[in-house]
PDB file of N, CA and C in Angstrom:
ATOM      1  N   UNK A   1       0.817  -1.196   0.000  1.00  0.00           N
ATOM      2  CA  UNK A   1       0.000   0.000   0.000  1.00  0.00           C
ATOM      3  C   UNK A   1       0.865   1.267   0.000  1.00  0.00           C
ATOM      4  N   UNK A   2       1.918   1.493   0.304  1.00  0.00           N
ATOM      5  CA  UNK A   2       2.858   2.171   0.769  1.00  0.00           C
ATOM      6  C   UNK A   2       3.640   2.600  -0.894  1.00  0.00           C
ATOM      7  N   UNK A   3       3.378   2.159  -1.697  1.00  0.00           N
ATOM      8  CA  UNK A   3       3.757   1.911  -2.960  1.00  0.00           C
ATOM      9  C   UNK A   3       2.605   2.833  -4.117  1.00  0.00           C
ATOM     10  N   UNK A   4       1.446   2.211  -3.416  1.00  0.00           N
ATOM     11  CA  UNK A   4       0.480   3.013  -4.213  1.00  0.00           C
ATOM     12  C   UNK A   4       0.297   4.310  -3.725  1.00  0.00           C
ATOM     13  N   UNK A   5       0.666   4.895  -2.290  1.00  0.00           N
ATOM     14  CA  UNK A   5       0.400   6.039  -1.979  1.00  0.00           C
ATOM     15  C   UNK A   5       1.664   7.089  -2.520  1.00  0.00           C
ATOM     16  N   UNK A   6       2.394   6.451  -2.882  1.00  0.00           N
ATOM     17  CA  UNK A   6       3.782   6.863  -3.591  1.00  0.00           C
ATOM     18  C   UNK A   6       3.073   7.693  -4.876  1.00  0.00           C
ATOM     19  N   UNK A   7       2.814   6.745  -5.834  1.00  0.00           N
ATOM     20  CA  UNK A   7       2.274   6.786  -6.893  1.00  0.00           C
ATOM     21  C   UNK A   7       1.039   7.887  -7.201  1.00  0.00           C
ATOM     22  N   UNK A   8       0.394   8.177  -5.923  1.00  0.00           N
ATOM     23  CA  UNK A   8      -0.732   8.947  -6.080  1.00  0.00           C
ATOM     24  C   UNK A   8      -0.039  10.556  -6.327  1.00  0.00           C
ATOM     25  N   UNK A   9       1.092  10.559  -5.414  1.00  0.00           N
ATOM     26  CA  UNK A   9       2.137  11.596  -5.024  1.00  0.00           C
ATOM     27  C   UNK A   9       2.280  12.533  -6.397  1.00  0.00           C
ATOM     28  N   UNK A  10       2.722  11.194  -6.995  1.00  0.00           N
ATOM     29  CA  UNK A  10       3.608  11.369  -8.295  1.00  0.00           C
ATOM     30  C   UNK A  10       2.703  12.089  -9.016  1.00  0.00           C
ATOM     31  N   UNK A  11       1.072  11.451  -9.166  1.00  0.00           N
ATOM     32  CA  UNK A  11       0.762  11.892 -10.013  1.00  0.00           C
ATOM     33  C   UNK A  11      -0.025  13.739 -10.031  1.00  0.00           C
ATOM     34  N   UNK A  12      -0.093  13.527  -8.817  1.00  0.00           N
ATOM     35  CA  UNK A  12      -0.400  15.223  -8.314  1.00  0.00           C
ATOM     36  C   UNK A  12       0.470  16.103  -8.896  1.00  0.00           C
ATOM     37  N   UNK A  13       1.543  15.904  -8.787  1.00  0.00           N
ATOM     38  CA  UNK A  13       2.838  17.132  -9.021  1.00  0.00           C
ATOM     39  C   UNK A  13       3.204  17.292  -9.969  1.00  0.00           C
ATOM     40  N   UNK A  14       3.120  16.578 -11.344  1.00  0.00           N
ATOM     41  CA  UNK A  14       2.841  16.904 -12.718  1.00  0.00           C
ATOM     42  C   UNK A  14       1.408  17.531 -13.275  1.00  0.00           C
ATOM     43  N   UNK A  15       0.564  17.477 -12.707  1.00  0.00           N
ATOM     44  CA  UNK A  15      -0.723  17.636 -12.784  1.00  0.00           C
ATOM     45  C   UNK A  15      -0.549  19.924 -12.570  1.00  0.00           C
ATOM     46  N   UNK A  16      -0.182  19.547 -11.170  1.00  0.00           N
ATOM     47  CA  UNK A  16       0.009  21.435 -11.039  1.00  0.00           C
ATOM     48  C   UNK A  16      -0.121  22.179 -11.953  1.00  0.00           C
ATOM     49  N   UNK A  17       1.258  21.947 -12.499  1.00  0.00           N
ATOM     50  CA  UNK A  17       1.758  23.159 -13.490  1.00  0.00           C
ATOM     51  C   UNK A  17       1.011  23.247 -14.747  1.00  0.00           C
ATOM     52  N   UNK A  18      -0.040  21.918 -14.725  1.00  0.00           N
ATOM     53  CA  UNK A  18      -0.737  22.058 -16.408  1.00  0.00           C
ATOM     54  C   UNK A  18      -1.702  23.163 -15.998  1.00  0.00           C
ATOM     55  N   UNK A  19      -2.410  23.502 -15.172  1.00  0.00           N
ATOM     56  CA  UNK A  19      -3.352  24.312 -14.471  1.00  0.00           C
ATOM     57  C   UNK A  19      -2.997  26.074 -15.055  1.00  0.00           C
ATOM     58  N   UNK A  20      -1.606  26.479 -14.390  1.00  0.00           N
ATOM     59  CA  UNK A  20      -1.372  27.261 -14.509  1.00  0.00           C
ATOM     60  C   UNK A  20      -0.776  27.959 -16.145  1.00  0.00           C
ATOM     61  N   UNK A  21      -0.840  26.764 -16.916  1.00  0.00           N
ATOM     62  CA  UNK A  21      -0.305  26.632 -18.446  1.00  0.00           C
ATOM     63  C   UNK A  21      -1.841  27.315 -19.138  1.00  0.00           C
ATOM     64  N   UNK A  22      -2.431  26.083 -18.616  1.00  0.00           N
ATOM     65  CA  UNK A  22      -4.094  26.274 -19.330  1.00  0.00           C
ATOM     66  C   UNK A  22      -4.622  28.251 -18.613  1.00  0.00           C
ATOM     67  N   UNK A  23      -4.240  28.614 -17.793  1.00  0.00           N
ATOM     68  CA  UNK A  23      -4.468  30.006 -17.293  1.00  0.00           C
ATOM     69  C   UNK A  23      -4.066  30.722 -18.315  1.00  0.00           C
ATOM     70  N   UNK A  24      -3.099  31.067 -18.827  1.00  0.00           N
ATOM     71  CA  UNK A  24      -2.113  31.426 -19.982  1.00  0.00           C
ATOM     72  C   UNK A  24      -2.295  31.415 -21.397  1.00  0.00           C
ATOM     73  N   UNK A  25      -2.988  30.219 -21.668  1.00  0.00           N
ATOM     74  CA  UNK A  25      -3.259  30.551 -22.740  1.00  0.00           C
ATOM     75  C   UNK A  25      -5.103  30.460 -23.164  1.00  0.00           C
ATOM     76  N   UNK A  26      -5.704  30.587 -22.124  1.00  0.00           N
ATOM     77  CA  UNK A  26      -7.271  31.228 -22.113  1.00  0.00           C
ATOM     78  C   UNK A  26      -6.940  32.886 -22.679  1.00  0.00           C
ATOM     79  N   UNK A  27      -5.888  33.451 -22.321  1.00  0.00           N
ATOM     80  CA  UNK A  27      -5.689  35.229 -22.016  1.00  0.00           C
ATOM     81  C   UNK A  27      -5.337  35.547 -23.417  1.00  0.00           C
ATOM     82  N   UNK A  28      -6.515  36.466 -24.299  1.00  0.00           N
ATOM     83  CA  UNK A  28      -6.689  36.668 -25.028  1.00  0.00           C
ATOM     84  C   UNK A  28      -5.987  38.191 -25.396  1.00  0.00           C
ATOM     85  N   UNK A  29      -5.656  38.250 -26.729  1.00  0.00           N
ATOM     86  CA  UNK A  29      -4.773  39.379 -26.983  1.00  0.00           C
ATOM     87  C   UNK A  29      -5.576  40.817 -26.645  1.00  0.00           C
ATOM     88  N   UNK A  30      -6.680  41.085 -26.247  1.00  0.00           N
ATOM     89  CA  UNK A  30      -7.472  42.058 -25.569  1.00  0.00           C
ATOM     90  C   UNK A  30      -7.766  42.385 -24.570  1.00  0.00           C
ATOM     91  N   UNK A  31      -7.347  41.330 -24.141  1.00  0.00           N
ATOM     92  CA  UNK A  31      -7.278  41.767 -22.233  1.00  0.00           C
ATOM     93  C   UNK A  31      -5.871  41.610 -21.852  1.00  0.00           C
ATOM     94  N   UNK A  32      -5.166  41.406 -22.467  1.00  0.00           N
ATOM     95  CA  UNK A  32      -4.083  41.597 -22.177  1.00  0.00           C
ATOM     96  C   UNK A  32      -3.431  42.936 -22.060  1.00  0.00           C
ATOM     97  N   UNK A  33      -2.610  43.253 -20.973  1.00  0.00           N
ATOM     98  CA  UNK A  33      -2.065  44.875 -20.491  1.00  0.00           C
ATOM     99  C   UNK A  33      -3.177  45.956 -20.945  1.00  0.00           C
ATOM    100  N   UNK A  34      -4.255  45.901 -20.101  1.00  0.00           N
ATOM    101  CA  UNK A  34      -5.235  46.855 -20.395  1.00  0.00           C
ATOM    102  C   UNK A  34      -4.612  48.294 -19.495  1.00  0.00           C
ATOM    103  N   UNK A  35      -4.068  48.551 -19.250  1.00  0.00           N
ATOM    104  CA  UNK A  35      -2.991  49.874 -18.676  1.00  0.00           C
ATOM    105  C   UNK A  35      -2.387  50.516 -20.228  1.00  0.00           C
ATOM    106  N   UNK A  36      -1.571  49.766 -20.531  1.00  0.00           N
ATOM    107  CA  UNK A  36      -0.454  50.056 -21.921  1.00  0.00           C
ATOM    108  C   UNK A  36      -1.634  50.432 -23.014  1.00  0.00           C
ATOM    109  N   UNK A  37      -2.617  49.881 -23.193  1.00  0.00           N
ATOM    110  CA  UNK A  37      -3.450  49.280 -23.709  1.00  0.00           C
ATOM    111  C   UNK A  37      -4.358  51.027 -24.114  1.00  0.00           C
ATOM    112  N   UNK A  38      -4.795  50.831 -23.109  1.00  0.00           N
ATOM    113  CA  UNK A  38      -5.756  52.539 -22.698  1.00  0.00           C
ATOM    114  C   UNK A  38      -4.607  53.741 -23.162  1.00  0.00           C
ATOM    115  N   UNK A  39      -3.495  53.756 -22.403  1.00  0.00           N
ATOM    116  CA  UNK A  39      -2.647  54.990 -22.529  1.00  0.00           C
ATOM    117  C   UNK A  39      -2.408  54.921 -24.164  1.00  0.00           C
ATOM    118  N   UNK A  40      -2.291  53.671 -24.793  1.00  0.00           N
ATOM    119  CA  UNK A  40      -1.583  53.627 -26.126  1.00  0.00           C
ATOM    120  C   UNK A  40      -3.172  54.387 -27.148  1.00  0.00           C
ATOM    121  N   UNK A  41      -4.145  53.822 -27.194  1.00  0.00           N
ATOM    122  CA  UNK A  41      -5.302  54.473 -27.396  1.00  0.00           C
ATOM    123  C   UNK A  41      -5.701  55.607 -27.446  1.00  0.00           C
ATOM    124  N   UNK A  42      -5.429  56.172 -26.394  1.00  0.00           N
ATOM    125  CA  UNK A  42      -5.979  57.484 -26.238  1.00  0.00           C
ATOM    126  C   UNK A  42      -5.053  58.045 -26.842  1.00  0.00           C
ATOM    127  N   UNK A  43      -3.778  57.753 -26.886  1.00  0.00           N
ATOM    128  CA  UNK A  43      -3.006  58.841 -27.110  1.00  0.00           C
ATOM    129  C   UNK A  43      -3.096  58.893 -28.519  1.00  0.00           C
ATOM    130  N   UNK A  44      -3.315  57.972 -29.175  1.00  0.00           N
ATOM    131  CA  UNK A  44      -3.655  57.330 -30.814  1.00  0.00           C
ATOM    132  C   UNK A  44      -4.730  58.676 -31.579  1.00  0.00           C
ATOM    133  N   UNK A  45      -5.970  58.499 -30.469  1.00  0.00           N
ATOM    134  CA  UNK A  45      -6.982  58.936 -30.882  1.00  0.00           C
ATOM    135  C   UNK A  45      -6.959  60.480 -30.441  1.00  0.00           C
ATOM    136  N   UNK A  46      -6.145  61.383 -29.329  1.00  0.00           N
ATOM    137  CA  UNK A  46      -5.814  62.210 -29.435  1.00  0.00           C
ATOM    138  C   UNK A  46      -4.827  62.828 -30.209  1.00  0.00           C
ATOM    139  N   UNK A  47      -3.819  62.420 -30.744  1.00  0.00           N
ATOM    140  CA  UNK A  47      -2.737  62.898 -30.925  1.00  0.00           C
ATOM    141  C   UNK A  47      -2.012  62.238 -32.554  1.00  0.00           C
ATOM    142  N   UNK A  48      -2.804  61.145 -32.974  1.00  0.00           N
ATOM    143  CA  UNK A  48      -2.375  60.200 -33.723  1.00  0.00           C
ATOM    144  C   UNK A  48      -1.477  59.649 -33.652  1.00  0.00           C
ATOM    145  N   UNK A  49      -1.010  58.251 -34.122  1.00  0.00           N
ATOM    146  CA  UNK A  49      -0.227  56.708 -34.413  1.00  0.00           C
ATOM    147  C   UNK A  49       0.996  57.487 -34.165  1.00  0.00           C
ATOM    148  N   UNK A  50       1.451  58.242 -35.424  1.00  0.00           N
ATOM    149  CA  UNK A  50       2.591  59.113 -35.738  1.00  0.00           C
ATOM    150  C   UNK A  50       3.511  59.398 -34.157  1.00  0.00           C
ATOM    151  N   UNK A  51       2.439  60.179 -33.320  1.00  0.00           N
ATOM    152  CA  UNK A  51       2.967  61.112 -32.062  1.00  0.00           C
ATOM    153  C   UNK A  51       2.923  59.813 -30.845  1.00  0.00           C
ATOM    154  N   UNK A  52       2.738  58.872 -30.984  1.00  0.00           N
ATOM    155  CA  UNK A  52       2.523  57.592 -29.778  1.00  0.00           C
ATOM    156  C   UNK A  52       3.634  56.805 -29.609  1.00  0.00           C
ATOM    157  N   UNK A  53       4.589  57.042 -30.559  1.00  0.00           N
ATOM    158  CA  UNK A  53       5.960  55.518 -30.642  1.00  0.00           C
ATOM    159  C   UNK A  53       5.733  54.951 -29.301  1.00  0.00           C
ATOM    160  N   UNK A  54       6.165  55.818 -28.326  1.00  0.00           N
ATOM    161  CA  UNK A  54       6.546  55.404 -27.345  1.00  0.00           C
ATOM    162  C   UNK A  54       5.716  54.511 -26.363  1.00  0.00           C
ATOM    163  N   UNK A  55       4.137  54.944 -26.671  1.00  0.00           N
ATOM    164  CA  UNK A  55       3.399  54.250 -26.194  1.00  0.00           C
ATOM    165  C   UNK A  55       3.033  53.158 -26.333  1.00  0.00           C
ATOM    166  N   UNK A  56       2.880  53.248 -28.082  1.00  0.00           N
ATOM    167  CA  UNK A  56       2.475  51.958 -28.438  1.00  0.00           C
ATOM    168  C   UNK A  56       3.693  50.929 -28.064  1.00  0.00           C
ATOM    169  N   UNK A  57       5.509  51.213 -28.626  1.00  0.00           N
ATOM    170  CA  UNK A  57       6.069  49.914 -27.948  1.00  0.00           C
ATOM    171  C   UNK A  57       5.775  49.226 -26.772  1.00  0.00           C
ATOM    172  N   UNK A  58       5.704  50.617 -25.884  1.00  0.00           N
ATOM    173  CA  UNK A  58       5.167  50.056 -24.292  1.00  0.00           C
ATOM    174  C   UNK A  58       4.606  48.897 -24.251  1.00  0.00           C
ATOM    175  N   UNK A  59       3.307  48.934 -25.340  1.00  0.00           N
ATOM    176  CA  UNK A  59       2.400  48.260 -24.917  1.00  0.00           C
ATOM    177  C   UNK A  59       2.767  46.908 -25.712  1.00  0.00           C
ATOM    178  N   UNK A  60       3.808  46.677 -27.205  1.00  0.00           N
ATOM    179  CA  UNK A  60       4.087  45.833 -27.180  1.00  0.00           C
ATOM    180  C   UNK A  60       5.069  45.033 -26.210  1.00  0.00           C
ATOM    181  N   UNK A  61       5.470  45.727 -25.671  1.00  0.00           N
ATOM    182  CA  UNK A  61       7.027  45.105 -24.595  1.00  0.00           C
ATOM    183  C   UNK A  61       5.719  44.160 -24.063  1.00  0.00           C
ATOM    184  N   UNK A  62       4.819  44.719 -23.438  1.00  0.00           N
ATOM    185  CA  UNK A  62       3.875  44.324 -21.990  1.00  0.00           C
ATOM    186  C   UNK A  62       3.242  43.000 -22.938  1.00  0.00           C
ATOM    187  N   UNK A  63       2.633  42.778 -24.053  1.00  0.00           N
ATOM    188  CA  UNK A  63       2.131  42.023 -24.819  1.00  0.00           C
ATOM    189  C   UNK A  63       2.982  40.946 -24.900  1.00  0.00           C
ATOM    190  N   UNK A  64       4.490  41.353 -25.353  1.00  0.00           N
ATOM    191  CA  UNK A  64       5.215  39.626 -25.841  1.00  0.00           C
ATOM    192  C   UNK A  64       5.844  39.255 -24.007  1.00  0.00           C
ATOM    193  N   UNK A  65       6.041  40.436 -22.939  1.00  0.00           N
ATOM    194  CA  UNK A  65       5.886  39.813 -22.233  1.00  0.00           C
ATOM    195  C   UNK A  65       4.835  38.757 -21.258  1.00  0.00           C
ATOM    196  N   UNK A  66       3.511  39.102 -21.705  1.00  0.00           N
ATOM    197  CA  UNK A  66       2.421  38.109 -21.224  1.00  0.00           C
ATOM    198  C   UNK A  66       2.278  36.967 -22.605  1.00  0.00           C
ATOM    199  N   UNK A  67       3.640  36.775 -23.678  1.00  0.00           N
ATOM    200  CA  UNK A  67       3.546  35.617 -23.912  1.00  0.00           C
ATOM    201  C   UNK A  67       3.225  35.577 -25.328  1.00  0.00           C
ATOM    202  N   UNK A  68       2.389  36.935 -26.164  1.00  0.00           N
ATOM    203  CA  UNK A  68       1.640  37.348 -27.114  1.00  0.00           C
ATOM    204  C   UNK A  68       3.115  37.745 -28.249  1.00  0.00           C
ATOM    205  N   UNK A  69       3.309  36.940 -29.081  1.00  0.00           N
ATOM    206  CA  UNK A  69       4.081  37.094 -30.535  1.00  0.00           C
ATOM    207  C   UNK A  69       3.998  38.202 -31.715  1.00  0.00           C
ATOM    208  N   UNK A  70       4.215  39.552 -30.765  1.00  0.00           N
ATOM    209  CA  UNK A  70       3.798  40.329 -31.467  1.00  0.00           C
ATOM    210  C   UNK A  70       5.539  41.308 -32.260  1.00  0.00           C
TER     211      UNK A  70
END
């Protein structure tokens, strides 16, 4: 018995990390960095594309860092 409770062990602790995988990739490229997201926008729609560089990279940095291949 001592063998099978081993085994149950095992199988818990591979199990974890799929959890937090499947979290990750539910997160859709629109909710992603809604901060970067807003500032890059507004400033778009005030000021135009042209006058934003800075914003918009922002908001890509924040994007390929939550994982997004942009």
């Amino acid at each position: 018995m001592g063998n099978a409770s081993a085994k149950a062990a095992e199988v818990k602790v591979p199990e974890a990390p799929a959890p937090a995988t499947v979290e990750k990739s539910k997160l859709k490229p629109c909710c992603a960095c809604p901060e970067t997201k807003r500032a890059r926008d507004a400033c778009i729609i005030e000021r135009g594309e042209e006058n934003c560089g800075p914003l918009i990279e922002e908001h890509k940095a924040c994007m390929r860092k939550m994982g997004f291949n942009i």
